[in-house]
Protein backbone atom coordinates (compact mmCIF):
# COMPACT_ATOMS: atom_id res chain seq x y z
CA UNK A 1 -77.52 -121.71 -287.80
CA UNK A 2 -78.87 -118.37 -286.18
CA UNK A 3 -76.67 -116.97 -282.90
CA UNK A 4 -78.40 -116.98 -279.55
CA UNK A 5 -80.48 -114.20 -278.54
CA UNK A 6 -78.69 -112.71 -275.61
CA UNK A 7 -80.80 -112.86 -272.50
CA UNK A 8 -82.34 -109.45 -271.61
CA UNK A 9 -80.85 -108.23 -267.85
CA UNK A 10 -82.10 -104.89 -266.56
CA UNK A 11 -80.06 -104.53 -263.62
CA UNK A 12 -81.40 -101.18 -262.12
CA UNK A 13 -84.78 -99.41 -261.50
CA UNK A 14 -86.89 -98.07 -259.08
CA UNK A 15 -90.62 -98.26 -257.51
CA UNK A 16 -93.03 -96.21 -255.71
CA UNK A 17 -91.10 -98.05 -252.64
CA UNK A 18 -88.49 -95.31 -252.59
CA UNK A 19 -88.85 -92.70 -255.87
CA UNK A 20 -90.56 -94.69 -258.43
CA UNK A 21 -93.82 -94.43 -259.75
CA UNK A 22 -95.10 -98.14 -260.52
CA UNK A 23 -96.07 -99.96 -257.88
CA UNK A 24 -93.26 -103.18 -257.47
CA UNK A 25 -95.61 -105.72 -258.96
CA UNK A 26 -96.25 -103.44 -262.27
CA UNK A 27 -93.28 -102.75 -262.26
CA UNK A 28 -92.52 -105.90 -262.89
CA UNK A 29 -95.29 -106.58 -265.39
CA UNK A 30 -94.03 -104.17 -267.36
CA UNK A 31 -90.30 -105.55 -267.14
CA UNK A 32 -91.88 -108.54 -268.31
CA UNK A 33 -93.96 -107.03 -271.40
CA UNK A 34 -90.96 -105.23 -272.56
CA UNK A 35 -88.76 -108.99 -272.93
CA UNK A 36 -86.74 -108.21 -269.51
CA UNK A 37 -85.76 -111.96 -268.60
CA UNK A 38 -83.71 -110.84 -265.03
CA UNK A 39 -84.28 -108.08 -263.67
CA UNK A 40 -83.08 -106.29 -260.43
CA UNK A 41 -85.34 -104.14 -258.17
CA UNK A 42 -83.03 -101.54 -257.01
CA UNK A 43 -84.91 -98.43 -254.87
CA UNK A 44 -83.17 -96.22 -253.26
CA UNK A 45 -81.79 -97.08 -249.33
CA UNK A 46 -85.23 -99.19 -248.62
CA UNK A 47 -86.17 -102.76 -249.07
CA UNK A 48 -89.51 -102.83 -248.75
CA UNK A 49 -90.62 -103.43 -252.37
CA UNK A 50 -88.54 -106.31 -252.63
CA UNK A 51 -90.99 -109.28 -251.63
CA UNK A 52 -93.90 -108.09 -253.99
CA UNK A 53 -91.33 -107.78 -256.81
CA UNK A 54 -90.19 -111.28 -256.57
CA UNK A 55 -94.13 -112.55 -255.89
CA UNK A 56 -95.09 -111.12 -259.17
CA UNK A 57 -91.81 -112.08 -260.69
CA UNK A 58 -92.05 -115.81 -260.33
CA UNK A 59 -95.94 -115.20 -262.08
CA UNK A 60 -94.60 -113.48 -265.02
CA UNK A 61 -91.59 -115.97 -265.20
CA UNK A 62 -89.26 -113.43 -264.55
CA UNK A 63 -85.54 -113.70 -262.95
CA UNK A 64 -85.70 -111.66 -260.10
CA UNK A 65 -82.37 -110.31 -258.28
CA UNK A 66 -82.92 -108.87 -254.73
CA UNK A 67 -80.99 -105.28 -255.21
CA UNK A 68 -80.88 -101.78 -253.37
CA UNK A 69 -79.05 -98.53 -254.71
CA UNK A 70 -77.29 -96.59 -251.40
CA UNK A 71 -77.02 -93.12 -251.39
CA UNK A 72 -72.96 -92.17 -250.26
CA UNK A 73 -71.17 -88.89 -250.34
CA UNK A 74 -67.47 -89.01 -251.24
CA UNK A 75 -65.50 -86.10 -252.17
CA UNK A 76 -68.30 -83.23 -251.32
CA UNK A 77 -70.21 -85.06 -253.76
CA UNK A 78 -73.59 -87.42 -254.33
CA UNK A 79 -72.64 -90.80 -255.99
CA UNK A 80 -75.18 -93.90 -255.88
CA UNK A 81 -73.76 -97.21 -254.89
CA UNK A 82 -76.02 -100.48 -256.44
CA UNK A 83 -76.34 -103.57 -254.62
CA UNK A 84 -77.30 -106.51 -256.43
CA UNK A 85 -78.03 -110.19 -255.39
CA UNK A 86 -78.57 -108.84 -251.63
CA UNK A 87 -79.92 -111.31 -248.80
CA UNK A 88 -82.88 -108.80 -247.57
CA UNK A 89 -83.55 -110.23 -244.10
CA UNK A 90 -79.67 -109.07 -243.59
CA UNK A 91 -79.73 -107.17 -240.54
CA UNK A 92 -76.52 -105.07 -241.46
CA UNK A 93 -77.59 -103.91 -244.41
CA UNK A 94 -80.96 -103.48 -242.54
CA UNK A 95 -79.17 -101.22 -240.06
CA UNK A 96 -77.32 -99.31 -242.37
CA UNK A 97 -80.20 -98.22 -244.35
CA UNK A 98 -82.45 -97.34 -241.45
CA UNK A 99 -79.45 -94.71 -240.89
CA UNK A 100 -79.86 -93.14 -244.21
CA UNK A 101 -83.29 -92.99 -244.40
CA UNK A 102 -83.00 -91.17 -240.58
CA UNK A 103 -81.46 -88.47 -242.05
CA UNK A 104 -84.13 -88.08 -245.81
CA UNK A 105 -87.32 -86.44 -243.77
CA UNK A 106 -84.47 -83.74 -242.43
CA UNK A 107 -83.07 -82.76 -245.97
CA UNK A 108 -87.09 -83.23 -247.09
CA UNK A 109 -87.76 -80.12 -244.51
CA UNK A 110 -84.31 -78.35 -245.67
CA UNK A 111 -85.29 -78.08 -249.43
CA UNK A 112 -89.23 -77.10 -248.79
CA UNK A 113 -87.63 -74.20 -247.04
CA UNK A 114 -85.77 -73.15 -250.23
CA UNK A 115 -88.44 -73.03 -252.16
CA UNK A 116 -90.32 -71.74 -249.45
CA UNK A 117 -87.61 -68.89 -249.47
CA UNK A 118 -88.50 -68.51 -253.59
CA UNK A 119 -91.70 -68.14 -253.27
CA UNK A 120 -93.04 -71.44 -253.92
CA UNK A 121 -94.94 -72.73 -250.76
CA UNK A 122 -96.67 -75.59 -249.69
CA UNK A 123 -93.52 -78.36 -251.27
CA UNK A 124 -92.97 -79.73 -247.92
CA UNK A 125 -96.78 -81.40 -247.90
CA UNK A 126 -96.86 -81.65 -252.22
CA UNK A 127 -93.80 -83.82 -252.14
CA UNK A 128 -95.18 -86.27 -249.08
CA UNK A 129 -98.12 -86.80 -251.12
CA UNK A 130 -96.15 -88.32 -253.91
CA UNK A 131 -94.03 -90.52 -251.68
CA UNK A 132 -95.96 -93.95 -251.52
CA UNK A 133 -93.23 -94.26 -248.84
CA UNK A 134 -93.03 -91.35 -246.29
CA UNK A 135 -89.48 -92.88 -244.98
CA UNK A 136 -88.27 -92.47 -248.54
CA UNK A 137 -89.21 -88.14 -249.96
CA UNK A 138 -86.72 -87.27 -251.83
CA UNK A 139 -85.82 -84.73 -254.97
CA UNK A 140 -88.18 -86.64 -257.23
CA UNK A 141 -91.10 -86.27 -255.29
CA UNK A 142 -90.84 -82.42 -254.73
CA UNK A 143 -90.53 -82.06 -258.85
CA UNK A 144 -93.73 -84.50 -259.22
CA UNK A 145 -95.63 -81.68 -257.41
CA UNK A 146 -93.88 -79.00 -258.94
CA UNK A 147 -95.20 -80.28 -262.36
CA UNK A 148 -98.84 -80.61 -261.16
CA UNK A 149 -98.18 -77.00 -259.55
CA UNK A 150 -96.94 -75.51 -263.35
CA UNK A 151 -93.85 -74.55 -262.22
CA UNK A 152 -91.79 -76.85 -264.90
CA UNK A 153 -93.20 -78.67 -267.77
CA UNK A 154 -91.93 -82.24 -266.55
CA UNK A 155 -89.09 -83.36 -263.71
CA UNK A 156 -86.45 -82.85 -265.84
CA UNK A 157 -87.01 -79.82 -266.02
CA UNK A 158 -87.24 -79.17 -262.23
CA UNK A 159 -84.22 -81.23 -261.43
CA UNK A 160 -82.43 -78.76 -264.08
CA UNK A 161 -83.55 -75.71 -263.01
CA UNK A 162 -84.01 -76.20 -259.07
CA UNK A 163 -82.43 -79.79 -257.51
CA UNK A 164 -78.60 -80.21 -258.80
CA UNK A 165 -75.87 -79.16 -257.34
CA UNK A 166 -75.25 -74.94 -258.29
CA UNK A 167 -79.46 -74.70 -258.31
CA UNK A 168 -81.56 -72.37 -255.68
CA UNK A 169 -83.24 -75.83 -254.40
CA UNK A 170 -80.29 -77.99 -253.99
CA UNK A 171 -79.50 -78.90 -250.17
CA UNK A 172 -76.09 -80.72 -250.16
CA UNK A 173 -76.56 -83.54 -247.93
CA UNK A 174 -74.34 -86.21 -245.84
CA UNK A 175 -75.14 -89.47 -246.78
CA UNK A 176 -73.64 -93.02 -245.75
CA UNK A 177 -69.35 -93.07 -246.84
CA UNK A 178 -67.99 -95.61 -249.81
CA UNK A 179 -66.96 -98.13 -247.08
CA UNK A 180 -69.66 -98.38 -245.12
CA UNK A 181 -72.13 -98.68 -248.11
CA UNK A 182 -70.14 -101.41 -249.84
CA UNK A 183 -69.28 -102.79 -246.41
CA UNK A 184 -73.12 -103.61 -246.10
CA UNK A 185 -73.87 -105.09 -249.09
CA UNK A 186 -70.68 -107.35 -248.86
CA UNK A 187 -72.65 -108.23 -245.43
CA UNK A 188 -75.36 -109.57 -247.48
CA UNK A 189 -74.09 -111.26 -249.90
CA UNK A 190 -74.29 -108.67 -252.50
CA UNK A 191 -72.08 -107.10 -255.39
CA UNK A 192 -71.24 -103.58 -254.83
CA UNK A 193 -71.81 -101.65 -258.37
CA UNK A 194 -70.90 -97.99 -259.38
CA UNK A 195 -74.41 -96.63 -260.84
CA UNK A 196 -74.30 -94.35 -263.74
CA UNK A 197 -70.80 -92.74 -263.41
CA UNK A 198 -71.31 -90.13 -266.21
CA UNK A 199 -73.87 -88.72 -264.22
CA UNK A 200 -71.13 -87.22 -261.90
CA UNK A 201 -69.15 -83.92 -261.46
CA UNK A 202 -65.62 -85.89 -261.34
CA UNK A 203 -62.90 -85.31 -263.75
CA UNK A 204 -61.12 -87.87 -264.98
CA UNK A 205 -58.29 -88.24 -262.50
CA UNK A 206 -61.00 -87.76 -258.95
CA UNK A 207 -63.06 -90.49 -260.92
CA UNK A 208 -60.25 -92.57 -260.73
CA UNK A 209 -59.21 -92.03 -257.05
CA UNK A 210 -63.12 -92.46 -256.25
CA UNK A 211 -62.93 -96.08 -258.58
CA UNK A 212 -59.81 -96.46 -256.82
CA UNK A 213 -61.07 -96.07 -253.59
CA UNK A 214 -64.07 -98.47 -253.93
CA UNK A 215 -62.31 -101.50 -255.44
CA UNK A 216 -60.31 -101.19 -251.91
CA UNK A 217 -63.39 -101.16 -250.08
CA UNK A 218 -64.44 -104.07 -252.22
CA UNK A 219 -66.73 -103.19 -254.68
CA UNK A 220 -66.89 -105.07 -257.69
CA UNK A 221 -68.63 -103.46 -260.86
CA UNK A 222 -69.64 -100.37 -262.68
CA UNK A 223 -72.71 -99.64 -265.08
CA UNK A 224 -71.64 -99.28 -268.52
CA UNK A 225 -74.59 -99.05 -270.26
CA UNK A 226 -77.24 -97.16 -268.58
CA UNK A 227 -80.23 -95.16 -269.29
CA UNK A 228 -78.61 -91.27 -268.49
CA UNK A 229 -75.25 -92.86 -270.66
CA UNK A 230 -74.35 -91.94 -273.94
CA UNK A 231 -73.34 -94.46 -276.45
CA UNK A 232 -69.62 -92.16 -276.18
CA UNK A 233 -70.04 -92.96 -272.33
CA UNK A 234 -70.79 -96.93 -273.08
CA UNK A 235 -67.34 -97.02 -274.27
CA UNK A 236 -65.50 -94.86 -271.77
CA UNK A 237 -66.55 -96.91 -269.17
CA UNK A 238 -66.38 -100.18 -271.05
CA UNK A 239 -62.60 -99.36 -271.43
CA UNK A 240 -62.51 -97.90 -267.37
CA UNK A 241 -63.69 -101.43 -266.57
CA UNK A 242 -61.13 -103.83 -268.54
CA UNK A 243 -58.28 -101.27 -267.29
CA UNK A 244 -59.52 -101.54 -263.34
CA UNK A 245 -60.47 -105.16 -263.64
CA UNK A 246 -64.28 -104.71 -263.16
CA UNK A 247 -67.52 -106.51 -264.07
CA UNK A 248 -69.91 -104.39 -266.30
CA UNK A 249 -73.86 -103.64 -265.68
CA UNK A 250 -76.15 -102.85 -267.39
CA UNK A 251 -79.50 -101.08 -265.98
CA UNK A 252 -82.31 -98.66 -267.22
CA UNK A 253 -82.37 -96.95 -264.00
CA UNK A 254 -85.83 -96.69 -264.67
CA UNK A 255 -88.56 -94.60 -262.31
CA UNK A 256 -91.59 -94.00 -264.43
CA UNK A 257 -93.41 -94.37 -267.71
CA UNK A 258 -93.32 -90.39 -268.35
CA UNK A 259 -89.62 -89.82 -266.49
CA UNK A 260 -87.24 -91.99 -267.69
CA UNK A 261 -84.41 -91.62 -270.20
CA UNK A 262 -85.13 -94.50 -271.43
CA UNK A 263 -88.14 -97.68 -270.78
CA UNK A 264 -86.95 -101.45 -268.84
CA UNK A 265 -84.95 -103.78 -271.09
CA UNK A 266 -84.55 -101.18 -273.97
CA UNK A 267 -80.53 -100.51 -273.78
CA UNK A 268 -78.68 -102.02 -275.84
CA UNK A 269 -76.48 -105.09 -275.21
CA UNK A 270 -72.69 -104.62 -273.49
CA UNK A 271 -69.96 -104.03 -275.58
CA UNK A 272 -67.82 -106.90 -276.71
CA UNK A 273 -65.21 -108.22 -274.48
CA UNK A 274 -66.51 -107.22 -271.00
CA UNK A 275 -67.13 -109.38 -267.99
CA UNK A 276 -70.89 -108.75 -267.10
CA UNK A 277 -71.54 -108.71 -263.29
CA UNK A 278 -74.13 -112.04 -263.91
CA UNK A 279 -70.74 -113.72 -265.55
CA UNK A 280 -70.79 -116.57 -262.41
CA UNK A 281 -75.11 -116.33 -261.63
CA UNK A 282 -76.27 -120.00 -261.92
């Protein structure tokens, strides 16, 4: 008798809503082509993508989980909270992410005058004209344009060599704290997730204050396996998860055909033993 095929979740991407390239409904498609059964539309402090995603979802008989990905600082630091399973017409969560997005065109201006100050005018307007959403510029859309400009030979490469902490076009930046982000998707019904911890500059005692910090706040979950992990990292934070008592993701964290580490619904499956974050999902 053959086992059952595990149902395919990607639990994290993006569209041209906030730094994405697709637009929500191809995005979509694409989940769809690629065997993605559920799959969570997660841009970056906006919302706005969320009702053409699910339209085009229920056409390409899709799962589709209402999600958002909040921008916090904690600890000097940059560290992206997920939200999955959100109510949308929540008008906490609504309010919360207005705030952050208040504060994206100010950083927008702060980083065009870096590069302004290296010699390389005219980001301010180049990144603008890659945001499909003016409320949402950010990093990726001022590497977009420095590609077409022949600065860097893809966004990697920009992000590497201008936009990361240390770099001559990083602008540190305040965003919403640990509490209040989880605080708001609790408000809406959602499950507060850690996105890609490997990603961050946290050894291993801070990263356990910071995990420490948000199960207190009520968060629930951490990616495991996730497009900028390792297969190394997969089990590092498969073992962080059954030692705090969290649910495991799993997400692409996809933004763009030519961008991503790797395409929607291509990861591999969990590791044994973990409780996924869909474990109770109808």
């Amino acid at each position: 008798m053959l086992a059952p095929v595990p149902t395919n979740f990607d639990l994290h991407c993006h569209s041209a809503a906030s730094d994405g390239v697709l637009t929500p409904a191809a995005l979509v498609r694409r989940a769809a082509a690629n065997g993605v059964q559920v799959l969570a539309l997660t841009d970056h402090d906006e919302l706005a993508g969320l009702a053409e995603a699910q339209a085009a979802a229920a056409e390409c008989g899709v799962r589709f989980v209402p999600g958002v990905e909040i921008s916090i600082t904690w600890g000097g630091i940059t560290i992206h909270v997920v939200g999955l399973g959100i109510d949308p017409r929540s008008d906490v969560l609504a309010r919360g992410l207005a705030h952050v997005r208040a504060s994206r065109a100010r950083r927008a201006e702060r980083i065009a005058a870096e590069f302004d100050r290296l010699g390389i005018p005219g980001t301010l307007a180049g990144a603008y004209a890659y945001a499909g959403n003016p409320n949402l510029v950010g990093r990726a859309h001022f590497a977009r344009y420095l590609v077409e400009q022949g600065v860097a030979r893809d966004v990697k490469s920009v992000f590497a060599r201008f936009l990361v902490a240390g770099k001559p076009g990083y602008v540190p930046h305040e965003w919403a704290t640990l509490a209040d982000a989880v605080g708001w998707i609790r408000a809406s019904g959602g499950r507060a997730v850690v996105a890609h911890p490997g990603r961050y500059s946290l050894g291993p005692e801070r990263l356990r204050q910071f995990f420490v910090e948000f199960i207190a706040a009520g968060g629930e979950a951490v990616e495991v396996v996730t497009g900028s992990h390792t297969r190394a990292q997969y089990g590092e934070y498969a073992r962080l998860a059954h030692e705090l008592g969290l649910a495991a993701s799993r997400g692409s964290d996809f933004h763009g055909p030519d961008e991503s580490e790797i395409d929607l619904g291509a990861l591999p499956p969990l590791p044994p033993g973990l409780k996924p974050v869909w474990h109770d999902w109808a």
